[in-house]
C-alpha atoms as a PDB file:
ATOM      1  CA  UNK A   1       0.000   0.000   0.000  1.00  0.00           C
ATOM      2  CA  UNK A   2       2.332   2.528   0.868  1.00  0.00           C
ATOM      3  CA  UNK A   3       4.381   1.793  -2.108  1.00  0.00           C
ATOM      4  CA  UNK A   4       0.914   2.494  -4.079  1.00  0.00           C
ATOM      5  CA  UNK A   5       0.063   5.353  -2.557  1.00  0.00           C
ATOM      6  CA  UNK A   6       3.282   6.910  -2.490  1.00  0.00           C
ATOM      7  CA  UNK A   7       3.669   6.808  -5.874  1.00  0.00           C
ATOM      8  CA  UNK A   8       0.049   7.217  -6.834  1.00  0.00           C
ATOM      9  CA  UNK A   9       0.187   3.845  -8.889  1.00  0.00           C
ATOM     10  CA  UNK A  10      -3.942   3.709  -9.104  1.00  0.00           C
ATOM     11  CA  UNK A  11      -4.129   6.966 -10.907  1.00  0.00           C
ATOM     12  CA  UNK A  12      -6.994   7.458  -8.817  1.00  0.00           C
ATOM     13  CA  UNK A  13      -8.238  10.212  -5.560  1.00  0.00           C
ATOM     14  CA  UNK A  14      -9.069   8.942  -2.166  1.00  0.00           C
ATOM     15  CA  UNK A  15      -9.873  10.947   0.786  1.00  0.00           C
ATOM     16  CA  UNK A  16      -7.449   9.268   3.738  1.00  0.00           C
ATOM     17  CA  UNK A  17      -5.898   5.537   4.113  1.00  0.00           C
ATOM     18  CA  UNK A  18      -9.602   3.578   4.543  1.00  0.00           C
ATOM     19  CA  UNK A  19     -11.065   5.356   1.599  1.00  0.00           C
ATOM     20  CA  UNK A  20      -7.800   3.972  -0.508  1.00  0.00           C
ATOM     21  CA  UNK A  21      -8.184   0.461   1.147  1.00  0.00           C
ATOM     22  CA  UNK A  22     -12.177   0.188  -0.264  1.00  0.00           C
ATOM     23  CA  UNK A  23     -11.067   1.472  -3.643  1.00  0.00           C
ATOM     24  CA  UNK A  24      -8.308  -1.257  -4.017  1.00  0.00           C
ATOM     25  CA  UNK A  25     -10.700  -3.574  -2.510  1.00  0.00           C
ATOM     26  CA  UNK A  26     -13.842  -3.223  -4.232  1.00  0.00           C
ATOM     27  CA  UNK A  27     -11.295  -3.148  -7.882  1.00  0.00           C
ATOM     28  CA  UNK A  28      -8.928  -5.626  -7.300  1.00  0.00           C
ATOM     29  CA  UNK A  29     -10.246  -7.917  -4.430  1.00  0.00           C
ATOM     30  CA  UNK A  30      -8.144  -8.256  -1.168  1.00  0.00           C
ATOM     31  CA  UNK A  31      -5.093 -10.716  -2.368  1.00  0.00           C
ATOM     32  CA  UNK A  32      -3.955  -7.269  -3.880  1.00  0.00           C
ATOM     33  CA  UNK A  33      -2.318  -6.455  -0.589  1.00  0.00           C
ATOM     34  CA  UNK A  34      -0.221  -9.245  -0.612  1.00  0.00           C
ATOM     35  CA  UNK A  35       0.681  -9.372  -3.964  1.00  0.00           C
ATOM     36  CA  UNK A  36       4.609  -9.871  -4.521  1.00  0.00           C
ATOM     37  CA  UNK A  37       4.786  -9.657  -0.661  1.00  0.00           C
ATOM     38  CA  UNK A  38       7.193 -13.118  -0.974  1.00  0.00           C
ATOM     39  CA  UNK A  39       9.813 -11.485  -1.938  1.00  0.00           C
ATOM     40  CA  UNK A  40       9.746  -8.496   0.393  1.00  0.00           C
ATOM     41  CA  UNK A  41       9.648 -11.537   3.230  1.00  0.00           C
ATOM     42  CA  UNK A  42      12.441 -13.121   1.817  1.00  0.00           C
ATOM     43  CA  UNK A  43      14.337  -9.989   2.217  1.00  0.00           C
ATOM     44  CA  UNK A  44      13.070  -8.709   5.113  1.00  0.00           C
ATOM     45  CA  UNK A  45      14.697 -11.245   7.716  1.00  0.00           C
ATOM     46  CA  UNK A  46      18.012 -11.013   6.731  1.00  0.00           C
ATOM     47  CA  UNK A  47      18.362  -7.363   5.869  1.00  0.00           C
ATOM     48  CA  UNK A  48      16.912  -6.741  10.011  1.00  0.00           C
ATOM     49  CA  UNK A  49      19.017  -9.454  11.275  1.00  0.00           C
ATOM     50  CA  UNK A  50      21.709  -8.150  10.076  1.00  0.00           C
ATOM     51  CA  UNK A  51      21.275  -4.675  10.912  1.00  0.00           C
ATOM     52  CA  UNK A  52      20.395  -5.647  14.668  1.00  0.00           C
ATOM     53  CA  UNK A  53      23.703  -7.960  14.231  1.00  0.00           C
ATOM     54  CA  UNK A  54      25.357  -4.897  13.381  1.00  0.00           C
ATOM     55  CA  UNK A  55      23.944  -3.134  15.861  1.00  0.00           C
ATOM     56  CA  UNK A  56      24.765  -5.356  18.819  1.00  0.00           C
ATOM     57  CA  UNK A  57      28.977  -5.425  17.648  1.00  0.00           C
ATOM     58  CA  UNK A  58      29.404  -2.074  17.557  1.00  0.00           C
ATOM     59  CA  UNK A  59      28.014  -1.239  21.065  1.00  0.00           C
ATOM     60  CA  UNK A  60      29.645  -4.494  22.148  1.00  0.00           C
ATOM     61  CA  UNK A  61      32.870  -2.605  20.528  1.00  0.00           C
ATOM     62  CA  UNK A  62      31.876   0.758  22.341  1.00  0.00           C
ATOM     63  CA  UNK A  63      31.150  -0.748  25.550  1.00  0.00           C
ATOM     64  CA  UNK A  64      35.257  -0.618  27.327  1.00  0.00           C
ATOM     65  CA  UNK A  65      34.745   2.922  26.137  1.00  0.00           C
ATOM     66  CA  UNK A  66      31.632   4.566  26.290  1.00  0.00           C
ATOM     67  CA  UNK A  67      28.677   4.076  28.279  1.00  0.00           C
ATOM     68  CA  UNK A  68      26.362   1.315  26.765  1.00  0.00           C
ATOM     69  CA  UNK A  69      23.578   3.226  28.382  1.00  0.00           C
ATOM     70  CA  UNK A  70      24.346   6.390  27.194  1.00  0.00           C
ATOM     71  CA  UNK A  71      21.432   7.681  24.704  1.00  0.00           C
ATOM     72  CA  UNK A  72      23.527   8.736  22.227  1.00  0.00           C
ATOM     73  CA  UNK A  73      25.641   6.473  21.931  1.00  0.00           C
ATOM     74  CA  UNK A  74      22.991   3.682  21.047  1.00  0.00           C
ATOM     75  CA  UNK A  75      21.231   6.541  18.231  1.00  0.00           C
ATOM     76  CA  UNK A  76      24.623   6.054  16.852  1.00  0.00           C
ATOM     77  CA  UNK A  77      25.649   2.913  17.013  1.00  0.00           C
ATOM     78  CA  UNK A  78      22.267   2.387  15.137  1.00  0.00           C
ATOM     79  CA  UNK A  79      22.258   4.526  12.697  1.00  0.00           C
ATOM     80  CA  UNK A  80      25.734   3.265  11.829  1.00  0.00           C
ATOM     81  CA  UNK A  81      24.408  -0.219  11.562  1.00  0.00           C
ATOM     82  CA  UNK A  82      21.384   0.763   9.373  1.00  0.00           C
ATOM     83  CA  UNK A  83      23.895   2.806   7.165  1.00  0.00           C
ATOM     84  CA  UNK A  84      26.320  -0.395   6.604  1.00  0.00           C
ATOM     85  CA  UNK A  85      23.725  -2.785   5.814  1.00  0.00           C
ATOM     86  CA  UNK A  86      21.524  -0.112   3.434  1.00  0.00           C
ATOM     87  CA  UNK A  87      25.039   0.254   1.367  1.00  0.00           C
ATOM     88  CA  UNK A  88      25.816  -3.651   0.606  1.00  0.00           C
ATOM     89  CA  UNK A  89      21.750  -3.890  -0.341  1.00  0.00           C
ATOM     90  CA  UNK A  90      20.972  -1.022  -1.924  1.00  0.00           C
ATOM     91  CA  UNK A  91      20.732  -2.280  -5.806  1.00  0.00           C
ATOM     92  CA  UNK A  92      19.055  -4.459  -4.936  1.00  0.00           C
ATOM     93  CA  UNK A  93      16.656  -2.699  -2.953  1.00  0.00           C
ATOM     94  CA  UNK A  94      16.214  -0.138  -5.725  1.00  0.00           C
ATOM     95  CA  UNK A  95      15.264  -2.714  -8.185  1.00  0.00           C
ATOM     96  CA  UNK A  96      12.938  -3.600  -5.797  1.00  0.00           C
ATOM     97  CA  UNK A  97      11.095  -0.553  -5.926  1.00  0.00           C
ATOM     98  CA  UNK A  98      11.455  -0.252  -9.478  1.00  0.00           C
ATOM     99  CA  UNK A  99       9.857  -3.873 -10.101  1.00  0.00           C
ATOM    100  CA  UNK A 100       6.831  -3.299  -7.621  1.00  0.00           C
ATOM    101  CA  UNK A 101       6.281  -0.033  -9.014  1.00  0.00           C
ATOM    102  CA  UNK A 102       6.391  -1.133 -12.445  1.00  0.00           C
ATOM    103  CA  UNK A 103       3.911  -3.937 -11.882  1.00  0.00           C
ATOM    104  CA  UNK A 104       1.641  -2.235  -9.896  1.00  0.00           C
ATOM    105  CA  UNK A 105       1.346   0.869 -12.446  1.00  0.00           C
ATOM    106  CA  UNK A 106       0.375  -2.160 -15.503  1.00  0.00           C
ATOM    107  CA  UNK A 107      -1.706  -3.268 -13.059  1.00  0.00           C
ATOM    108  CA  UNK A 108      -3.839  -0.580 -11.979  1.00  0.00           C
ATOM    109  CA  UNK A 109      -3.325   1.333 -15.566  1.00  0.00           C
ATOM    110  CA  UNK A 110      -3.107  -1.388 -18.089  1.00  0.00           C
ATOM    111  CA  UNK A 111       0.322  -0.629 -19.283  1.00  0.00           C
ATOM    112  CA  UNK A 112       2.724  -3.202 -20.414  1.00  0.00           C
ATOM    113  CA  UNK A 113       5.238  -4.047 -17.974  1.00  0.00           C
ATOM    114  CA  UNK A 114       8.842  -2.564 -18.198  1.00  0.00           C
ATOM    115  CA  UNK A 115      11.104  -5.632 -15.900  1.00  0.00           C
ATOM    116  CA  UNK A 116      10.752  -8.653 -15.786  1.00  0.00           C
ATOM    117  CA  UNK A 117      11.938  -9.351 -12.530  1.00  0.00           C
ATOM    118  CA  UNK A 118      14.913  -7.728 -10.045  1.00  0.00           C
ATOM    119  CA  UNK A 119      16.978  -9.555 -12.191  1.00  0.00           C
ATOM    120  CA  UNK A 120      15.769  -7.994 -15.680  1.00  0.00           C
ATOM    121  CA  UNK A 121      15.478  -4.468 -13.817  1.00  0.00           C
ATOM    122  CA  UNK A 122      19.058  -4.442 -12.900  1.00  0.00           C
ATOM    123  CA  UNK A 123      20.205  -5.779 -16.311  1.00  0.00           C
ATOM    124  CA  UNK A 124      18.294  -2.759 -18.011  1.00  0.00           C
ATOM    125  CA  UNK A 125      19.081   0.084 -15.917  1.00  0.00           C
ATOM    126  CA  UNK A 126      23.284  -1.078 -16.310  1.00  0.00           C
ATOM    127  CA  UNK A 127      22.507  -1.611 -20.355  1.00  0.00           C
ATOM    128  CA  UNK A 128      20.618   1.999 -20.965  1.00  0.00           C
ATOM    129  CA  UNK A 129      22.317   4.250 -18.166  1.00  0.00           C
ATOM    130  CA  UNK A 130      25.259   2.537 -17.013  1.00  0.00           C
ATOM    131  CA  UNK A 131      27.022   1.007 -13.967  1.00  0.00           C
ATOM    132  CA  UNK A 132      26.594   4.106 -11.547  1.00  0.00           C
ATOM    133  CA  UNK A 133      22.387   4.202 -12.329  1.00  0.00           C
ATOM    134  CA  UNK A 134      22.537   1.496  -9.833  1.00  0.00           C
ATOM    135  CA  UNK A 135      23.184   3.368  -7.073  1.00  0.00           C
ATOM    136  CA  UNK A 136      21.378   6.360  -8.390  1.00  0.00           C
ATOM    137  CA  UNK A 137      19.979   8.070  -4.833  1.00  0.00           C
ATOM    138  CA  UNK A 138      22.463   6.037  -2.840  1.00  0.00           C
ATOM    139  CA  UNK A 139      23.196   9.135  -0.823  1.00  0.00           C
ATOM    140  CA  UNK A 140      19.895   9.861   0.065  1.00  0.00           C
ATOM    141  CA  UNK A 141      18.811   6.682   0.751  1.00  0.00           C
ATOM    142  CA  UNK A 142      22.086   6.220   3.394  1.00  0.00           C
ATOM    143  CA  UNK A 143      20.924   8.977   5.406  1.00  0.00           C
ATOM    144  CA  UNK A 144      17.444   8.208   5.767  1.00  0.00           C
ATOM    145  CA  UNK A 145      18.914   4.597   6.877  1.00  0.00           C
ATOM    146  CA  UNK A 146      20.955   6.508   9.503  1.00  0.00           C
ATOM    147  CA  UNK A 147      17.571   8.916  10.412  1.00  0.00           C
ATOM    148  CA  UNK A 148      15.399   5.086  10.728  1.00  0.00           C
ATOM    149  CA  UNK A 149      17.645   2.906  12.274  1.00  0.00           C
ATOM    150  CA  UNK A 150      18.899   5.303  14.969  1.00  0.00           C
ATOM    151  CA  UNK A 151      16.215   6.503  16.097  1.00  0.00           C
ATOM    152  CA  UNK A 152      14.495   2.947  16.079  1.00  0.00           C
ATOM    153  CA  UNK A 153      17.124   1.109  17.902  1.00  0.00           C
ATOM    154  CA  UNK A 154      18.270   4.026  19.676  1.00  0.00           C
ATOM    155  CA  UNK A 155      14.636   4.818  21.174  1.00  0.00           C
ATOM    156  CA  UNK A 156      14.007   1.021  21.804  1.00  0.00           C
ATOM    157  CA  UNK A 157      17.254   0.388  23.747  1.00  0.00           C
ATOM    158  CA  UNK A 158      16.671   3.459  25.397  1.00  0.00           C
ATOM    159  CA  UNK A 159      12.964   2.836  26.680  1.00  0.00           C
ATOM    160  CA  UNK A 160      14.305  -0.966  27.532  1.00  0.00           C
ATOM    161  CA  UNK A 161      17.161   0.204  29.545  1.00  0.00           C
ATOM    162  CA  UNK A 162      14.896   1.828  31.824  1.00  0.00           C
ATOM    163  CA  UNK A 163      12.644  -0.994  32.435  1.00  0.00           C
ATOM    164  CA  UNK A 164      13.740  -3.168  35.621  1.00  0.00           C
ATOM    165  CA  UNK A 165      15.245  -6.811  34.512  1.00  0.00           C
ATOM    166  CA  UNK A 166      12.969  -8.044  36.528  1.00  0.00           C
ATOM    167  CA  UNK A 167      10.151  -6.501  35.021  1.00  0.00           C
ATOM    168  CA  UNK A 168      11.381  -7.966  31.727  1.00  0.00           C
ATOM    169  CA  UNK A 169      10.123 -11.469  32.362  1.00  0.00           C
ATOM    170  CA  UNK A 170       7.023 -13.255  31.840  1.00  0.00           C
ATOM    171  CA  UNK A 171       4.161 -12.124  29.731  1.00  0.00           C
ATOM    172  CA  UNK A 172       3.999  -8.581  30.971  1.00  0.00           C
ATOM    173  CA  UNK A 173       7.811  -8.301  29.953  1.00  0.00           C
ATOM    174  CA  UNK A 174       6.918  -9.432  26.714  1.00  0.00           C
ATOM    175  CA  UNK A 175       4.270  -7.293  26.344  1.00  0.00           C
ATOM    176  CA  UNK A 176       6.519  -4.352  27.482  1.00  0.00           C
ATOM    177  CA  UNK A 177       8.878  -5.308  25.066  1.00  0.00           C
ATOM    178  CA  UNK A 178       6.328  -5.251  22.366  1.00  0.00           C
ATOM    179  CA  UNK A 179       5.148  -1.833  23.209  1.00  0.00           C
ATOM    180  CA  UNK A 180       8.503  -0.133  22.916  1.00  0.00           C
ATOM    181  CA  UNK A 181       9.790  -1.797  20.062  1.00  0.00           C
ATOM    182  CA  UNK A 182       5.959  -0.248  18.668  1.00  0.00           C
ATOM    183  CA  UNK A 183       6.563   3.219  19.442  1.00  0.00           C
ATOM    184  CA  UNK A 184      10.342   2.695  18.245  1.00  0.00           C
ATOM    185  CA  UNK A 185       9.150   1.743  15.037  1.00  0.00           C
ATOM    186  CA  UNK A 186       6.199   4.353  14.654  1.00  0.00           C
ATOM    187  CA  UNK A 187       8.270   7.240  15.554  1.00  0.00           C
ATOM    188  CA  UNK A 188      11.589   6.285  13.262  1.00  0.00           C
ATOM    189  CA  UNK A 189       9.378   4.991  10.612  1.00  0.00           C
ATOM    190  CA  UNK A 190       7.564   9.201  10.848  1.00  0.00           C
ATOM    191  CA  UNK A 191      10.603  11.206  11.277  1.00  0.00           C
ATOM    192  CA  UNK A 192      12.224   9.389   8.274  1.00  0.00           C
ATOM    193  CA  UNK A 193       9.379   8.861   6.271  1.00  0.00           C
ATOM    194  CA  UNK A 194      10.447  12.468   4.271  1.00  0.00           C
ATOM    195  CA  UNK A 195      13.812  11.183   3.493  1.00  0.00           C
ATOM    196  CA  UNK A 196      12.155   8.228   2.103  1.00  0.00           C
ATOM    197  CA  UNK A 197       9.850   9.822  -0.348  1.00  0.00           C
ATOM    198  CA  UNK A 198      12.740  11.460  -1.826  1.00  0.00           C
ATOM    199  CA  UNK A 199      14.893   8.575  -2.078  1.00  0.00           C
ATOM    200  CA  UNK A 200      11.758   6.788  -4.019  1.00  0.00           C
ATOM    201  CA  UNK A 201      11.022   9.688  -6.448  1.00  0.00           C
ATOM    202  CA  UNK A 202      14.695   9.934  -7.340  1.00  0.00           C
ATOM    203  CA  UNK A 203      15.049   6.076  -8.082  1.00  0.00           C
ATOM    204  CA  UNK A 204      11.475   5.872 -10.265  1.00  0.00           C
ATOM    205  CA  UNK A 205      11.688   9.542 -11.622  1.00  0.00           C
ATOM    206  CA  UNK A 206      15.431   9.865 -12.338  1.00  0.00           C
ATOM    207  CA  UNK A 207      15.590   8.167 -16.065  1.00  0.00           C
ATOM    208  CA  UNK A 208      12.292  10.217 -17.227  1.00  0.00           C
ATOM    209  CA  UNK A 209      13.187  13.678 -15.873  1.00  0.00           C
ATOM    210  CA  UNK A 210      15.488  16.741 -14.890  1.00  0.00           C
ATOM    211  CA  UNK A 211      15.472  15.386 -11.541  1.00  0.00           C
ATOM    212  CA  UNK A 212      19.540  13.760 -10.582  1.00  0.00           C
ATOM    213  CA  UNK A 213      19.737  14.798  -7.076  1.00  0.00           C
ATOM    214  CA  UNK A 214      17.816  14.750  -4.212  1.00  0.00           C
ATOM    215  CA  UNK A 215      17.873  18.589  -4.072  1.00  0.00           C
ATOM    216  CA  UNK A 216      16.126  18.460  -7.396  1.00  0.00           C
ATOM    217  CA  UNK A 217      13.613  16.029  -6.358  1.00  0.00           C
ATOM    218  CA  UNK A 218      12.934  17.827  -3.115  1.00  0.00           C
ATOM    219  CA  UNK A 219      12.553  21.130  -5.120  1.00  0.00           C
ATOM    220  CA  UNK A 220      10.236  19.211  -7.561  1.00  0.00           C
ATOM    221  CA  UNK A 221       7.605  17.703  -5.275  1.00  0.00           C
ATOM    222  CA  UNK A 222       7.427  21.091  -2.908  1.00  0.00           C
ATOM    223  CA  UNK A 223       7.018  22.958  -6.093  1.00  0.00           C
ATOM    224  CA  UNK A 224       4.467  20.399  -7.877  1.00  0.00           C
ATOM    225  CA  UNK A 225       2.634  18.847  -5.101  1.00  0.00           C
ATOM    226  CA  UNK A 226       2.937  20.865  -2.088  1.00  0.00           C
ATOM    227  CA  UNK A 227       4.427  19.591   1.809  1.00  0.00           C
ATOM    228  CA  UNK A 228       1.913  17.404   2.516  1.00  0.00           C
ATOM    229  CA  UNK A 229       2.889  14.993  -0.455  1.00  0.00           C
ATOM    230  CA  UNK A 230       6.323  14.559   1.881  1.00  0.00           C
ATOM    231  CA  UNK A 231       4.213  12.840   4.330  1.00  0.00           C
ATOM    232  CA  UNK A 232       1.912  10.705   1.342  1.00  0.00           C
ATOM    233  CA  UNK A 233       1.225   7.127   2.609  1.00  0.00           C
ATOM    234  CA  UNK A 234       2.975   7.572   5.876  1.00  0.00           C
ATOM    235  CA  UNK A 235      -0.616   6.584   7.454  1.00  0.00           C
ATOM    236  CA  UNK A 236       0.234   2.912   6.206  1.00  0.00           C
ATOM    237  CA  UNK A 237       3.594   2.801   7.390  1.00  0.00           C
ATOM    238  CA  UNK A 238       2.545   3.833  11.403  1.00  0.00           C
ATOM    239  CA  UNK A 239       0.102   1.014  11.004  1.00  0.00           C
ATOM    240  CA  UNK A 240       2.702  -1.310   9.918  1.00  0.00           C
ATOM    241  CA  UNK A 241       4.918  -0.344  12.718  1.00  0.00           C
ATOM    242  CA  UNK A 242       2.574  -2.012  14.930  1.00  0.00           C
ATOM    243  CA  UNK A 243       3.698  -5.454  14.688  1.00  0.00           C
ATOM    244  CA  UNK A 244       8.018  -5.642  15.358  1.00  0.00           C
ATOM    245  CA  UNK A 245       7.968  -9.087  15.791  1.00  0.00           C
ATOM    246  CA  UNK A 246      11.392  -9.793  14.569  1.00  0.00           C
ATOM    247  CA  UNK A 247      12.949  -6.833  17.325  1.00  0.00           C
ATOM    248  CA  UNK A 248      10.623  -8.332  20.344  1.00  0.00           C
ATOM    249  CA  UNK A 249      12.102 -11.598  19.457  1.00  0.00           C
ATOM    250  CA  UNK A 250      15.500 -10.448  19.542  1.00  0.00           C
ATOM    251  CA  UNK A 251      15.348  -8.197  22.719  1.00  0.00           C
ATOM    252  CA  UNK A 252      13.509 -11.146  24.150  1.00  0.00           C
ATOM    253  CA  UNK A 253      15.964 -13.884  23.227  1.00  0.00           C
ATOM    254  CA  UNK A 254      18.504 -11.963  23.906  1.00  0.00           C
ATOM    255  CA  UNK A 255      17.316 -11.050  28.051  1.00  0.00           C
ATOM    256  CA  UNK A 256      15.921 -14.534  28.380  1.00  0.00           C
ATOM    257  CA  UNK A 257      18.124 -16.776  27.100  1.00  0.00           C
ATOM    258  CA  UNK A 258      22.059 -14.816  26.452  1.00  0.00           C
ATOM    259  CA  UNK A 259      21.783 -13.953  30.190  1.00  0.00           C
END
C-alpha cells in the first residue's frame, strides 16, 4: 500500500488511508495487498538481522569505552548499523522498488510491464544508463537509513534500559517489550518517512526527468505537489509499525536466554 500510494500507482483520488483500502478492494479484491509480498519476506529477515547484528557489535565494541547506556551512543551505534547494511543492499533494494512499481502501475493502468523481474530491472538500468544508475539516490537513501535505524534502535534500547530486569520477564515483559519496540518503530518509521519519499522519487523519476539529485527532487515535489505529499502514505507505514515481531524476538531472546 504505501508503495501504491506513495507513488500514486492507481491513478486514482481517495480521501485518507480507509477510503484507498475500499477502492483497491472493491477493484482488485483483497489478495492485492499481498501481492509480490514473498519477496519483500524473503528480504526482510536477513536485511533486520543483520542490521540488529550490526547493531549489537558495535556497542559491544563501544562498551570498554563509552557508556552502553548512554542515549547517544545507542542513536549512533544504530544509525551506523542501518547505514552499513543499506550500502551492501541497496541495488538491490532499488530494483525492488522499481519492479513493484512497475507492476503495480500495468496493473492498476493497463500498461505493459517494463522488468521482468529484479533480475531484468538491474540488467536494463546497467545496459541503458550505465554502472553508476545502480546506485542512483544512494546518498539519500544512506541517510534516511541513519535517520530510521537510529532513532528505532536508539529509542528502543533506550525505553528498555529503563525498564527493571525483573520486570522484563514473563508475559507482561513481553508485552513491554512489544510496546517499545511499537513506538520505536512508529516514531523512526515518521521522522524518516520524508527522506524516504525522496529517495523513491529519485530512483522511479530519475531516467524520465530533470530530476539527478535529491535537491532536485525535493525542489520538484514542494514545487508540484505541495508539503503534505512529503508525508503521502505515511498513514500505512505507522500502522505497519505495529507489529516488530522480529525486534521483540530479539530483545527477548537476547534477556531470556544470552543472560
Amino acid at each position: 500500500m504505501k508503495l501504491m500510494i506513495a507513488t500514486n500507482a492507481t491513478g486514482g483520488h481517495y480521501r485518507n488511508l480507509f477510503d484507498f483500502i475500499r477502492q483497491v478492494r472493491a477493484s482488485k479484491g483483497l489478495s492485492e495487498f499481498w501481492r509480490g509480498n514473498m519477496t519483500n519476506c524473503l528480504r526482510f529477515a536477513p536485511v533486520q538481522g543483520a542490521v540488529l547484528a550490526v547493531n549489537e557489535l558495535i556497542l559491544a565494541s563501544w562498551n570498554s569505552k563509552t557508556d552502553r547506556q548512554d542515549f547517544g551512543s545507542k542513536l549512533l551505534a544504530g544509525g551506523i548499523a542501518g547505514t552499513v547494511v543499506t550500502f551492501f543492499h541497496f541495488p538491490i533494494d532499488s530494483a525492488r522498488v522499481k519492479v513493484a512499481e512497475d507492476k503495480s502501475r500495468s496493473r492498476w493502468k493497463e500498461t505493459p510491464k517494463q522488468f521482468n523481474g529484479v533480475l531484468d530491472c538491474i540488467r536494463q538500468t546497467v545496459n541503458n544508463n550505465g554502472l553508476t544508475a545502480l546506485h542512483r539516490g544512494a546518498g539519500v537513501t544512506l541517510t534516511g537509513a541513519f535517520i530510521h535505524r537510529g532513532l528505532q534502535l536508539g529509542l528502543f534500547g533506550q525505553m528498555m534500559s529503563m525498564i527493571p530486569q525483573e520486570s522484563k520477564k514473563g508475559v507482561t515483559g513481553l508485552f513491554k517489550t512489544y510496546l517499545c519496540a511499537t513506538v520505536a518503530n512508529a516514531v523512526a518509521a515518521f521522522a524518516s518517512y520524508p527522506v524516504d519519499t525522496i529517495r523513491r522519487r529519485l530512483i522511479l523519476e530519475s531516467a524520465h526527468s530533470s530530476c539527478q539529485t535529491a535537491r532536485d527532487t525535493f525542489a520538484m515535489i514542494l514545487e508540484r505537489e505541495g508539503a503534505r505529499s512529503f508525508f503521502r502514505g505515511a498513514s500505512a507505514v505507522i500502522f505497519r509499525s505495529v507489529g516488530p515481531i522480529v525486534l521483540t524476538l530479539f530483545e527477548r531472546s537476547r534477556t531470556t536466554w544470552f543472560q
